[in-house]
C-alpha atoms as a PDB file:
ATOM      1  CA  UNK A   1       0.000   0.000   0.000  1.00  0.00           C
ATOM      2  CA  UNK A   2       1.293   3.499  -0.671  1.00  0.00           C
ATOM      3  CA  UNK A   3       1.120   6.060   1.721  1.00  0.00           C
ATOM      4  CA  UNK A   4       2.171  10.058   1.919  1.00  0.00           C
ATOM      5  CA  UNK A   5       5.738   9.170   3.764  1.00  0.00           C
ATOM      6  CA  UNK A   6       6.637   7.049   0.480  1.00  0.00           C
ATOM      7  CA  UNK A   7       6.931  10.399  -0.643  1.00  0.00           C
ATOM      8  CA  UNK A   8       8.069  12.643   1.574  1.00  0.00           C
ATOM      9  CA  UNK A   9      11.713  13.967   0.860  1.00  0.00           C
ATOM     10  CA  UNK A  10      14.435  15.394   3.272  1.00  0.00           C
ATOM     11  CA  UNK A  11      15.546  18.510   1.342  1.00  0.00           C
ATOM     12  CA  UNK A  12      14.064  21.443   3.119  1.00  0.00           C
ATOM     13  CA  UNK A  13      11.657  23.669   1.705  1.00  0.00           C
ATOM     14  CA  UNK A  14      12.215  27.236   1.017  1.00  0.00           C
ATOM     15  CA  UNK A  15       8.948  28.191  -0.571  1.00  0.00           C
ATOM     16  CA  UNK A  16       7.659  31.751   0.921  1.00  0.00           C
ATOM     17  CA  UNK A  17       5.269  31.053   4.132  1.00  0.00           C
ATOM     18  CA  UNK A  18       1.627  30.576   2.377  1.00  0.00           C
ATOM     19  CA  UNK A  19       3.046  30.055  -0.723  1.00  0.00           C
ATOM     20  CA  UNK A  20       0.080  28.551  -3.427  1.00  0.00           C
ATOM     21  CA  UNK A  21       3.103  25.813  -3.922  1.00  0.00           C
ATOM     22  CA  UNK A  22       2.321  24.095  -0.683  1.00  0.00           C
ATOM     23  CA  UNK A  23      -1.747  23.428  -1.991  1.00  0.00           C
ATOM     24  CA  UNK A  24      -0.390  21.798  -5.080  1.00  0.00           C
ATOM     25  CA  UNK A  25       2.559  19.474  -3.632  1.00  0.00           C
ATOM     26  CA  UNK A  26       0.045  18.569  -0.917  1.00  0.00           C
ATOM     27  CA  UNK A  27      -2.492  17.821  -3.686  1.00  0.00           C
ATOM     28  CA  UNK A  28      -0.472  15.647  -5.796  1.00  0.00           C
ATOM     29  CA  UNK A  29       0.713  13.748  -2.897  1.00  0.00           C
ATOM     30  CA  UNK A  30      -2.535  12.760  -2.014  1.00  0.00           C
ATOM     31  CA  UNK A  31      -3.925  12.216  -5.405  1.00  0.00           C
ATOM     32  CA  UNK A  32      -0.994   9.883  -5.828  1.00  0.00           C
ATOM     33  CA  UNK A  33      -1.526   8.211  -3.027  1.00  0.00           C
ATOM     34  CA  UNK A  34      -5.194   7.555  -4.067  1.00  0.00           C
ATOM     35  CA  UNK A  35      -4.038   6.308  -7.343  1.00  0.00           C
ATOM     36  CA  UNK A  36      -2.067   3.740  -5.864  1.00  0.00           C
ATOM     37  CA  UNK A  37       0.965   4.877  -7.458  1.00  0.00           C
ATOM     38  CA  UNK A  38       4.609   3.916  -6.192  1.00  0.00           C
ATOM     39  CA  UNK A  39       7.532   6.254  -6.316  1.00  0.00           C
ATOM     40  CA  UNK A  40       9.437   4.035  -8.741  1.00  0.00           C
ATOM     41  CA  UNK A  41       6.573   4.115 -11.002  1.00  0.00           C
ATOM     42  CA  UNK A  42       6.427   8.162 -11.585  1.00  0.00           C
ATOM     43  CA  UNK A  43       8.793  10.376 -12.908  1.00  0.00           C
ATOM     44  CA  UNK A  44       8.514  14.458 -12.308  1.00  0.00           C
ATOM     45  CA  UNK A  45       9.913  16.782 -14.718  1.00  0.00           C
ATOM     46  CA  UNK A  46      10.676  20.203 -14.433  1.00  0.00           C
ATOM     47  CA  UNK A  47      12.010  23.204 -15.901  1.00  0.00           C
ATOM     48  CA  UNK A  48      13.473  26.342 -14.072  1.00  0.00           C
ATOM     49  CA  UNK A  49      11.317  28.526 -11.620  1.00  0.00           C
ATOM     50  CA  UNK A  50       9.809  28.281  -7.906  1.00  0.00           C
ATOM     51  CA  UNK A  51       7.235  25.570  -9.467  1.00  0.00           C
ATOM     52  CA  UNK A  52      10.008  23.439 -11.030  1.00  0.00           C
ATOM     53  CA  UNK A  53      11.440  22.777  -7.766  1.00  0.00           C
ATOM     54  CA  UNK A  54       8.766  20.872  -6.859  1.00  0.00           C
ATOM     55  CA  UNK A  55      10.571  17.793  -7.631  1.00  0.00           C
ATOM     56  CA  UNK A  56      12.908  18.523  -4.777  1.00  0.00           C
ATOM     57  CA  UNK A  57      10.559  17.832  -2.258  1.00  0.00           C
ATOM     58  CA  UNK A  58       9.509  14.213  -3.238  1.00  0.00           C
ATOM     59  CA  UNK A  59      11.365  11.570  -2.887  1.00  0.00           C
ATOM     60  CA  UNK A  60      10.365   9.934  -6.355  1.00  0.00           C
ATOM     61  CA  UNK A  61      12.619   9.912 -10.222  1.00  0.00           C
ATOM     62  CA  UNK A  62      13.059  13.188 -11.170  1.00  0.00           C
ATOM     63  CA  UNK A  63      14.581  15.476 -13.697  1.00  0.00           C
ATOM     64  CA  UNK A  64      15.059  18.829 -13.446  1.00  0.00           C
ATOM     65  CA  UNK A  65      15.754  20.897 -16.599  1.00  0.00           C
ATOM     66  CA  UNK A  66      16.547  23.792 -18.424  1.00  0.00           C
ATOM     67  CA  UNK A  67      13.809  27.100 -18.711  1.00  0.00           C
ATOM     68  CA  UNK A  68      11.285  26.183 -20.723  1.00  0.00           C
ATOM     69  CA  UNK A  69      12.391  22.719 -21.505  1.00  0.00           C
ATOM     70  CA  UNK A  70      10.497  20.036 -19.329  1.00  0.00           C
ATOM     71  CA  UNK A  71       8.236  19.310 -21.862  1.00  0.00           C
ATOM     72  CA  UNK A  72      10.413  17.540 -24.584  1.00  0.00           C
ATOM     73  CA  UNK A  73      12.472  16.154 -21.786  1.00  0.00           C
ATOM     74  CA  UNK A  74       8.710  14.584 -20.509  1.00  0.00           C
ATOM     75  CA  UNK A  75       8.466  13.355 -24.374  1.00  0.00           C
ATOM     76  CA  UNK A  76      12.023  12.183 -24.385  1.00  0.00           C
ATOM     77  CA  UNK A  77      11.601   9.889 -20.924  1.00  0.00           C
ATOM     78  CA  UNK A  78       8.109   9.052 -22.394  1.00  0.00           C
ATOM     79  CA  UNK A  79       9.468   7.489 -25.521  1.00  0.00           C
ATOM     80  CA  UNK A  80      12.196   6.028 -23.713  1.00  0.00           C
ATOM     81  CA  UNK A  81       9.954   4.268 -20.949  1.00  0.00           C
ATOM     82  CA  UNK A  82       5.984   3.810 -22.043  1.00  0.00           C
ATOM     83  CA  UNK A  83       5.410   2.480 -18.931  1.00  0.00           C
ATOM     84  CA  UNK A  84       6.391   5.808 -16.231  1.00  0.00           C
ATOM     85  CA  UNK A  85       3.669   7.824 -15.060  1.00  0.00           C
ATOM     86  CA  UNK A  86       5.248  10.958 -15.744  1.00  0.00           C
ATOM     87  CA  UNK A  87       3.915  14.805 -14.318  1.00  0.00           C
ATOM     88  CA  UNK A  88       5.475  18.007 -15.242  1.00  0.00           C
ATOM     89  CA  UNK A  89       5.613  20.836 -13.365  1.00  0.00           C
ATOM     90  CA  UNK A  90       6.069  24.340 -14.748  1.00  0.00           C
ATOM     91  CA  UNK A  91       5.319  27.634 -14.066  1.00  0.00           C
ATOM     92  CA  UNK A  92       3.501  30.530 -15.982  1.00  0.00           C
ATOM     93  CA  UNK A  93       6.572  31.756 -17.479  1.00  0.00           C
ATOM     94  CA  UNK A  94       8.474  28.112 -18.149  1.00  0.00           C
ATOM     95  CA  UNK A  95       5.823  26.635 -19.934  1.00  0.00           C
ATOM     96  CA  UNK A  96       3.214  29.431 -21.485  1.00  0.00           C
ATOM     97  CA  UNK A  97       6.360  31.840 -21.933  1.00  0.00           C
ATOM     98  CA  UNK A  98      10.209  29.752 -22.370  1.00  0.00           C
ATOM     99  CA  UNK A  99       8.025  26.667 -23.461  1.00  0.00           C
ATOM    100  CA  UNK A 100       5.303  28.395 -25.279  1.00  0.00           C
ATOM    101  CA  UNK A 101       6.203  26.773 -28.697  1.00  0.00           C
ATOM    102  CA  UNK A 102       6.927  23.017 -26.918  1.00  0.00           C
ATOM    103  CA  UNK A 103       3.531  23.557 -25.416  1.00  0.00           C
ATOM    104  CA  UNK A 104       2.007  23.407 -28.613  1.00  0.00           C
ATOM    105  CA  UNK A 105       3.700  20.573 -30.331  1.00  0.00           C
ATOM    106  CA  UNK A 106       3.488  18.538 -27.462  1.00  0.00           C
ATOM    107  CA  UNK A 107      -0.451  18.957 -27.410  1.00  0.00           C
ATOM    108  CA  UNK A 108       0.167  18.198 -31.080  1.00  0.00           C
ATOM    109  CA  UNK A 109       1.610  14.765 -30.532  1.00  0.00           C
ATOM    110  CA  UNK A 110      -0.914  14.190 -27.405  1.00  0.00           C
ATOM    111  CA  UNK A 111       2.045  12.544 -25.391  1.00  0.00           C
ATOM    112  CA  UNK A 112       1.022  10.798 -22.602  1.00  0.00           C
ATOM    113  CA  UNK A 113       1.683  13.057 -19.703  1.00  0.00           C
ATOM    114  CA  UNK A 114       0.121  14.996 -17.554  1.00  0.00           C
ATOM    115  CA  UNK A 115       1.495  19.008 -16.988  1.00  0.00           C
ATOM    116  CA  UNK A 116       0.460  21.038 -13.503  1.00  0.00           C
ATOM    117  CA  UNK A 117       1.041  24.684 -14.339  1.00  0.00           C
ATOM    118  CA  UNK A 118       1.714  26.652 -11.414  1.00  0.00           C
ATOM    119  CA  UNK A 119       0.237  30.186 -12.055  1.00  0.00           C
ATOM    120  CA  UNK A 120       1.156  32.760 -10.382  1.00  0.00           C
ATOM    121  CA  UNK A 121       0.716  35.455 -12.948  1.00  0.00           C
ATOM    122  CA  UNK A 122       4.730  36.422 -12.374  1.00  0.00           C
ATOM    123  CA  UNK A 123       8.255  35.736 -12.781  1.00  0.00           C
ATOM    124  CA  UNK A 124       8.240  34.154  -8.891  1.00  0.00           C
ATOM    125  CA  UNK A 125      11.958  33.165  -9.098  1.00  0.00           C
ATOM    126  CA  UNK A 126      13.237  36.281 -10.344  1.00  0.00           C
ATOM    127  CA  UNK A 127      11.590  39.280  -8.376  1.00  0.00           C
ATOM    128  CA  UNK A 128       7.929  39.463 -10.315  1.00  0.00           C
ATOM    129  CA  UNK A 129       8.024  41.047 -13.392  1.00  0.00           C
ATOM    130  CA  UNK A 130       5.167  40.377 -15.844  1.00  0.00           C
ATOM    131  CA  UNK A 131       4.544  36.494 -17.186  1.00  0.00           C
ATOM    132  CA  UNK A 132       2.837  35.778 -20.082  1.00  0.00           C
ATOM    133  CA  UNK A 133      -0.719  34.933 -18.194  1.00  0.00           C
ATOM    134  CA  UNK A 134       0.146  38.868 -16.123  1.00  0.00           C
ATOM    135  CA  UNK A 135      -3.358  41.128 -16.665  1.00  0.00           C
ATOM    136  CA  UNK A 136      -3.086  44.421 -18.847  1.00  0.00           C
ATOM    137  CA  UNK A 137      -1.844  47.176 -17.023  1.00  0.00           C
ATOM    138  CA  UNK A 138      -0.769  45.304 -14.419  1.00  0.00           C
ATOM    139  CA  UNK A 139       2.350  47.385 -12.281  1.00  0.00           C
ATOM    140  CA  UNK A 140       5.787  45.041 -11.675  1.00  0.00           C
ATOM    141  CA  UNK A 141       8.865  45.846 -10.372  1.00  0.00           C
ATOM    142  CA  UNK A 142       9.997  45.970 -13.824  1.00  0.00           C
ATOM    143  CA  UNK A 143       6.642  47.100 -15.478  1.00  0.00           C
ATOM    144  CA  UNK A 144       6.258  50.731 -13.122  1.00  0.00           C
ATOM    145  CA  UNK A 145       3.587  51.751 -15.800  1.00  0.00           C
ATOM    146  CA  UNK A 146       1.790  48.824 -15.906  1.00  0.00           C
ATOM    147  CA  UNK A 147       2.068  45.617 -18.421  1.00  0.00           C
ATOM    148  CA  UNK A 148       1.331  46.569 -22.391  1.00  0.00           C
ATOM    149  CA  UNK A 149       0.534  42.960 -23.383  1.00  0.00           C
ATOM    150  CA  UNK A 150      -2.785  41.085 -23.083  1.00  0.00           C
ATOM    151  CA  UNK A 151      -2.580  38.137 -21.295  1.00  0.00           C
ATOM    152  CA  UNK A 152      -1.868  34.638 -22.664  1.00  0.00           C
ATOM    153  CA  UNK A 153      -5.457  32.947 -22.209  1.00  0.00           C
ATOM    154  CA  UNK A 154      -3.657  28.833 -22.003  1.00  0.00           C
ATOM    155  CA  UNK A 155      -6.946  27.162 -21.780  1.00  0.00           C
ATOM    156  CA  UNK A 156      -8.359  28.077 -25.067  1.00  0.00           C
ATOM    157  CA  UNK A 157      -5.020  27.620 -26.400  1.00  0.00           C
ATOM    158  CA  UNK A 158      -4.952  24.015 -25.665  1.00  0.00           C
ATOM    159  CA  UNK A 159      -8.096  23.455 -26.470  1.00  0.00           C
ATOM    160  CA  UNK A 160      -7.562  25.057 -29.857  1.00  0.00           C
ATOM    161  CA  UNK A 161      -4.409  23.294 -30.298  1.00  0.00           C
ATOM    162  CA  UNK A 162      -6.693  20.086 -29.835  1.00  0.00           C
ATOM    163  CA  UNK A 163      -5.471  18.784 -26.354  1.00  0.00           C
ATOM    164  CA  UNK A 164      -7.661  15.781 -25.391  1.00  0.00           C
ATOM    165  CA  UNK A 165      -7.785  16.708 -20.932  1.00  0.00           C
ATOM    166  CA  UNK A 166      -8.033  20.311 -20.347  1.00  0.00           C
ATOM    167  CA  UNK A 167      -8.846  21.577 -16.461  1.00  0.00           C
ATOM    168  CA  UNK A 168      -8.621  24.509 -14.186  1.00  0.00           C
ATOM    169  CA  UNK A 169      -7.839  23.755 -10.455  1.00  0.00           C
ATOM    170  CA  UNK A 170      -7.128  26.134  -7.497  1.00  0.00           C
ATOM    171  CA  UNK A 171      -4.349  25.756  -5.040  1.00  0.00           C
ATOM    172  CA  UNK A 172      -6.388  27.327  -2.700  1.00  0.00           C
ATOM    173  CA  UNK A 173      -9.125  24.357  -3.108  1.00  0.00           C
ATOM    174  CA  UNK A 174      -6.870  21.063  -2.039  1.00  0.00           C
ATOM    175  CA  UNK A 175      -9.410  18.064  -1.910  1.00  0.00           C
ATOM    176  CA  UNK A 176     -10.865  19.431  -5.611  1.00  0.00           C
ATOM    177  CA  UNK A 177      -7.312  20.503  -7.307  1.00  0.00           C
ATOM    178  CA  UNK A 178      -6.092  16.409  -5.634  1.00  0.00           C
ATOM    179  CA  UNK A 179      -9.185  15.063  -8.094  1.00  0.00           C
ATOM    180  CA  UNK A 180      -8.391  16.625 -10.892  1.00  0.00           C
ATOM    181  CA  UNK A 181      -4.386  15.517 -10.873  1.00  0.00           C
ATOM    182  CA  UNK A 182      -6.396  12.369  -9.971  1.00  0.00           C
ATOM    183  CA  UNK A 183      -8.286  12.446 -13.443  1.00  0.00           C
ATOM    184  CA  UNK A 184      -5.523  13.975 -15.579  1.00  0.00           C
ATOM    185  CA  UNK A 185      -3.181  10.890 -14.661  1.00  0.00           C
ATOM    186  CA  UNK A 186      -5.064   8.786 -15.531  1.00  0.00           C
ATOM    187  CA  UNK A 187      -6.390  10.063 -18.980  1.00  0.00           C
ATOM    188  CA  UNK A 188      -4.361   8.112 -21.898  1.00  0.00           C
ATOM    189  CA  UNK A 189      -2.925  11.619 -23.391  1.00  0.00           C
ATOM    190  CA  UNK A 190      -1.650  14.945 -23.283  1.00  0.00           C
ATOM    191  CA  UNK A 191      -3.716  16.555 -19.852  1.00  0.00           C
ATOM    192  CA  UNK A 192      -3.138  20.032 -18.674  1.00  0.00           C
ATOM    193  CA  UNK A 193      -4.452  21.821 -15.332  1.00  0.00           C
ATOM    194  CA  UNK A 194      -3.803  25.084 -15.170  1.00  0.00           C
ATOM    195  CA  UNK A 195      -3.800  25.566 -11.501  1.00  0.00           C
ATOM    196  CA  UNK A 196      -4.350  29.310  -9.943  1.00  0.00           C
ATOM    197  CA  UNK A 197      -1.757  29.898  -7.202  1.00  0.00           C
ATOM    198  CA  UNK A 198      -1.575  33.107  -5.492  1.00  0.00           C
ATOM    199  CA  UNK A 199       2.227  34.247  -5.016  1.00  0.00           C
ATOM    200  CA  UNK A 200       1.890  35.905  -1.344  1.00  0.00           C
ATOM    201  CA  UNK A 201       5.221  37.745  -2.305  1.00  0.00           C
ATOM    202  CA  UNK A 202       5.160  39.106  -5.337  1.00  0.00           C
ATOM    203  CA  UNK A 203       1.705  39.091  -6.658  1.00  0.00           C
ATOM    204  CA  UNK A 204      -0.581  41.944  -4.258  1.00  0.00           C
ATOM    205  CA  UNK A 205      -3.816  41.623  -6.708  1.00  0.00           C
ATOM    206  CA  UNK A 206      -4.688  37.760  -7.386  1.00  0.00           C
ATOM    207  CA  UNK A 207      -4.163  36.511  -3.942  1.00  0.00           C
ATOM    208  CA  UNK A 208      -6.474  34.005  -1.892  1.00  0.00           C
ATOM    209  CA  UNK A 209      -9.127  36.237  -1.493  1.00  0.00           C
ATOM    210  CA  UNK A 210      -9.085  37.657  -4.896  1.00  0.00           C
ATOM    211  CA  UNK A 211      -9.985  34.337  -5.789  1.00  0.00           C
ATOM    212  CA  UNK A 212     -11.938  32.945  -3.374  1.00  0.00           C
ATOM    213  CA  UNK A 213     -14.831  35.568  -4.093  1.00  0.00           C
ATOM    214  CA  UNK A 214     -14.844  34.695  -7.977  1.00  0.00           C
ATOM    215  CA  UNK A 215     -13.624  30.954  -8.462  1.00  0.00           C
ATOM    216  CA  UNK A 216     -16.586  28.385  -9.751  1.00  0.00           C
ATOM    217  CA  UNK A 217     -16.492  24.788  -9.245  1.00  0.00           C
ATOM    218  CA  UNK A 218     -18.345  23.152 -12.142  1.00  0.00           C
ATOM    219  CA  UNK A 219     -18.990  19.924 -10.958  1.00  0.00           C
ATOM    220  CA  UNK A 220     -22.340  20.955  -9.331  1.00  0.00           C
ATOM    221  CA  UNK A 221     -23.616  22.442 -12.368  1.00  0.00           C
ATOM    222  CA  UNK A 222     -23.741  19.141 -13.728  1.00  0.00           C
ATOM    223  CA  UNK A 223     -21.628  20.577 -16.393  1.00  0.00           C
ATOM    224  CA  UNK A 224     -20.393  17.356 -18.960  1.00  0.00           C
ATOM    225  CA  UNK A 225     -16.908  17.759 -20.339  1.00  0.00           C
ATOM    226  CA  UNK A 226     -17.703  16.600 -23.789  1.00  0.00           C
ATOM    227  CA  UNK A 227     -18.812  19.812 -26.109  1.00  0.00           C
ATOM    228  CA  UNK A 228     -15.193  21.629 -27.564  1.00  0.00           C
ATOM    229  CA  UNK A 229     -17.203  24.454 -28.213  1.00  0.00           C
ATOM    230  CA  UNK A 230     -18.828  24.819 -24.663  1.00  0.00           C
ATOM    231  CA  UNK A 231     -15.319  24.208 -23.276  1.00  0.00           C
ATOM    232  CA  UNK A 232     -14.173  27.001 -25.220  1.00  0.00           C
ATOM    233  CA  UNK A 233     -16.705  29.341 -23.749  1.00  0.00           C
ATOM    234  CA  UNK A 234     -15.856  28.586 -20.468  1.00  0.00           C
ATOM    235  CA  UNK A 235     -12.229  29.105 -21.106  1.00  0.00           C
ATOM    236  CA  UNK A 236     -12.858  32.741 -22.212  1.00  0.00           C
ATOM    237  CA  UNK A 237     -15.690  33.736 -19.645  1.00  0.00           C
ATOM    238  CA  UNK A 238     -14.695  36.327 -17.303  1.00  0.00           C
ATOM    239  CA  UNK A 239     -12.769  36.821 -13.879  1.00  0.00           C
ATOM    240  CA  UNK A 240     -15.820  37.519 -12.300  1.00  0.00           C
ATOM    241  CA  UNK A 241     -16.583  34.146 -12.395  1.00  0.00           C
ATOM    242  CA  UNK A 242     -13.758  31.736 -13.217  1.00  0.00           C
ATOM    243  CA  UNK A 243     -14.767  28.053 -13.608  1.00  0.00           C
ATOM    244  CA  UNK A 244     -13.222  25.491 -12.078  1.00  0.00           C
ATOM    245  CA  UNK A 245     -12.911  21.479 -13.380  1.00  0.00           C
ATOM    246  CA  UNK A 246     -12.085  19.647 -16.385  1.00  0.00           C
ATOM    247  CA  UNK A 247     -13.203  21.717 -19.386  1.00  0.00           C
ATOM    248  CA  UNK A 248     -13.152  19.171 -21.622  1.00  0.00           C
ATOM    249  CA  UNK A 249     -11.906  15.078 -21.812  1.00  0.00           C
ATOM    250  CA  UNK A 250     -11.544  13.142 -25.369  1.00  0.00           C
ATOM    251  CA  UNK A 251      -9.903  10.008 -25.438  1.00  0.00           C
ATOM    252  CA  UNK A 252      -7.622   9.772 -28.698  1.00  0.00           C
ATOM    253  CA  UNK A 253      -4.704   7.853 -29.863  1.00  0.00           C
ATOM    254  CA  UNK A 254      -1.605   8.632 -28.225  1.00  0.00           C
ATOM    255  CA  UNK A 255       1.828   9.411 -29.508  1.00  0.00           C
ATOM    256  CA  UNK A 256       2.902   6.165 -28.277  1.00  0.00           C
ATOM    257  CA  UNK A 257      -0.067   4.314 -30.071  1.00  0.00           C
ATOM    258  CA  UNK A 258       1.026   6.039 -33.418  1.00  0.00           C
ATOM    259  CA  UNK A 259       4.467   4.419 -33.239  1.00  0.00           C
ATOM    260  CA  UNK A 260       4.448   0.995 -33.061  1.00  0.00           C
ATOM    261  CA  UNK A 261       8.002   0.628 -32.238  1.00  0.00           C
ATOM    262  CA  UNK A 262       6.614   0.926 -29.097  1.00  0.00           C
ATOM    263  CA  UNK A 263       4.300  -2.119 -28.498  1.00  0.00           C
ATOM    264  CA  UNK A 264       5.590  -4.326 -26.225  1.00  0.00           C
ATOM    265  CA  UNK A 265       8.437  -3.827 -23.210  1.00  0.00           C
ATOM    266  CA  UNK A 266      10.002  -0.259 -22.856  1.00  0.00           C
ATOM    267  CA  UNK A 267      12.762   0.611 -25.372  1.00  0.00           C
ATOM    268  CA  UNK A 268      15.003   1.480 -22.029  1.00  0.00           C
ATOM    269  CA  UNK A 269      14.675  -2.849 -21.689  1.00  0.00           C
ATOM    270  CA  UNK A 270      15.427  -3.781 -24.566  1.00  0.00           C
ATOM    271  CA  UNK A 271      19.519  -5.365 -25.240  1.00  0.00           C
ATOM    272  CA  UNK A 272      21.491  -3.508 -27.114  1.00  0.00           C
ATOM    273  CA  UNK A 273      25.216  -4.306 -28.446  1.00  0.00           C
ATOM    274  CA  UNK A 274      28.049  -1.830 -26.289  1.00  0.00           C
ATOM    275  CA  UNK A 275      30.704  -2.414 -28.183  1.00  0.00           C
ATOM    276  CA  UNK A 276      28.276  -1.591 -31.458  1.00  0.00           C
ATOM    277  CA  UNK A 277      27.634   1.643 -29.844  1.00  0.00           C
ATOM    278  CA  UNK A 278      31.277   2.537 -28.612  1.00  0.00           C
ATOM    279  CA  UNK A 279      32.003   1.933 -33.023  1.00  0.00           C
ATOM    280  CA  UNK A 280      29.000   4.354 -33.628  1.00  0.00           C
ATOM    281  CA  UNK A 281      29.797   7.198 -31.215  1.00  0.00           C
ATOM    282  CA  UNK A 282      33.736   7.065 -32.660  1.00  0.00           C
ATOM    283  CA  UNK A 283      32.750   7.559 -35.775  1.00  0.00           C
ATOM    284  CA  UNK A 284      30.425  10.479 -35.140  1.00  0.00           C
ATOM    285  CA  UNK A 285      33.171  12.239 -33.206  1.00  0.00           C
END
């Protein structure tokens, strides 16, 4: 049986006090935990930011990249392993901003992972200034007169871009966000939550309270996730009532189905000749 201690790591946590960070780790733990999943069976991957060191504090395969970069890394492990449960976590910046064009193509390909985006609506790492998802006009330490680009709106990208799981969570909301990392795992294909997480530091306007007064949870509506266009909708209503939930869920053939050099046992099982290699890699260099 697994339990939260399976995954509980040593390294000490340097978060900021009420940090929305805390909500998500403490979600994932438990949804993992529900799903029965063992540390040797999940790999996290990461990029650069105060999201991406999430992986630091469980004690579970990990791989910590480059800005930007978690999601081909994710594809890369994906391809090499089929059989990993693998979770990303980026921030705001890393993923919609650095990893903006990988976000795409890795909806494209509908690998089979799932991505937590931790959004803060700032740079948390390096002092706050203005991410992509950042609300016109909003003031930064960098941006004194206020931000001059409209915000990145990731939901209806992804759903445009044709990803098959697309959700909304809220750090804030721990037993509802732990369900949806609950669903998204286990959906064969590309899932995304986009997960609100106030930033107690940096960001003064979208903080607990900012959202507690407008956040939606859909399941009571008896809202179905099945109609693109209806999750579309959603995605672009306004913050005076932001939904939260799965959007939308469509089952489709993987990236891993479409190759079918990968039926079968993991390519990271399969023999392979050294000294065939060592001939390869000399002649290269």
């Amino acid at each position: 049986m697994v339990c939260i201690e399976d995954y509980e790591s040593t390294f000490e946590n340097k978060w900021c006090p009420g940090c929305g960070n805390f909500g998500i780790l403490s979600a994932l733990k438990d949804a993992l935990v529900d799903l029965e999943l063992a540390p040797e069976q999940l790999l996290v991957v990461s990029g650069i930011g105060q999201a991406a060191k999430t992986p630091h504090f469980l004690k579970c395969n990990a791989f910590h990249g480059l800005h930007g970069r978690a999601l081909p890394l994710a594809t890369g492990a994906k391809m090499a392993n089929h059989e990993l449960t693998i979770v990303v976590h980026s921030g705001d910046g890393d993923c919609y901003g650095e990893g903006g064009n990988h976000f795409i193509h890795a909806i494209r390909r509908n690998v089979d992972i799932t991505v937590l985006v931790h959004n803060n609506r700032v740079y948390g790492l390096t002092k706050g200034q203005a991410s992509p998802t950042s609300d016109l006009g909003m003031v930064t330490p960098v941006q004194h007169s206020g931000t001059v680009s409209a915000p990145l709106n990731p939901l209806s990208m992804a759903l445009v871009a044709g990803a098959g799981f697309v959700a909304r969570g809220f750090s804030g909301h721990g037993k509802h966000l732990s369900g949806l990392i609950r669903a998204a795992v286990s959906h064969r294909g590309f899932s995304l939550i986009d997960i609100l997480q106030p930033c107690v530091s940096l960001n003064r306007v979208n903080t607990y309270e900012w959202y507690s007064k407008r956040v939606v949870d859909l399941s009571p509506e008896g809202y179905v996730p099945d109609d693109l266009g209806a999750a579309i909708t959603l995605s672009r209503q306004g913050e005076d009532s932001i939904p939260l939930g799965i959007l939308y869920q469509k089952e489709m053939p993987t990236f891993m189905d479409r190759m079918g050099a990968f039926d079968g046992r993991p390519l990271v099982a399969e023999p392979y000749d050294r000294q065939k290699r060592q001939t390869l890699l000399s002649q290269i260099g």
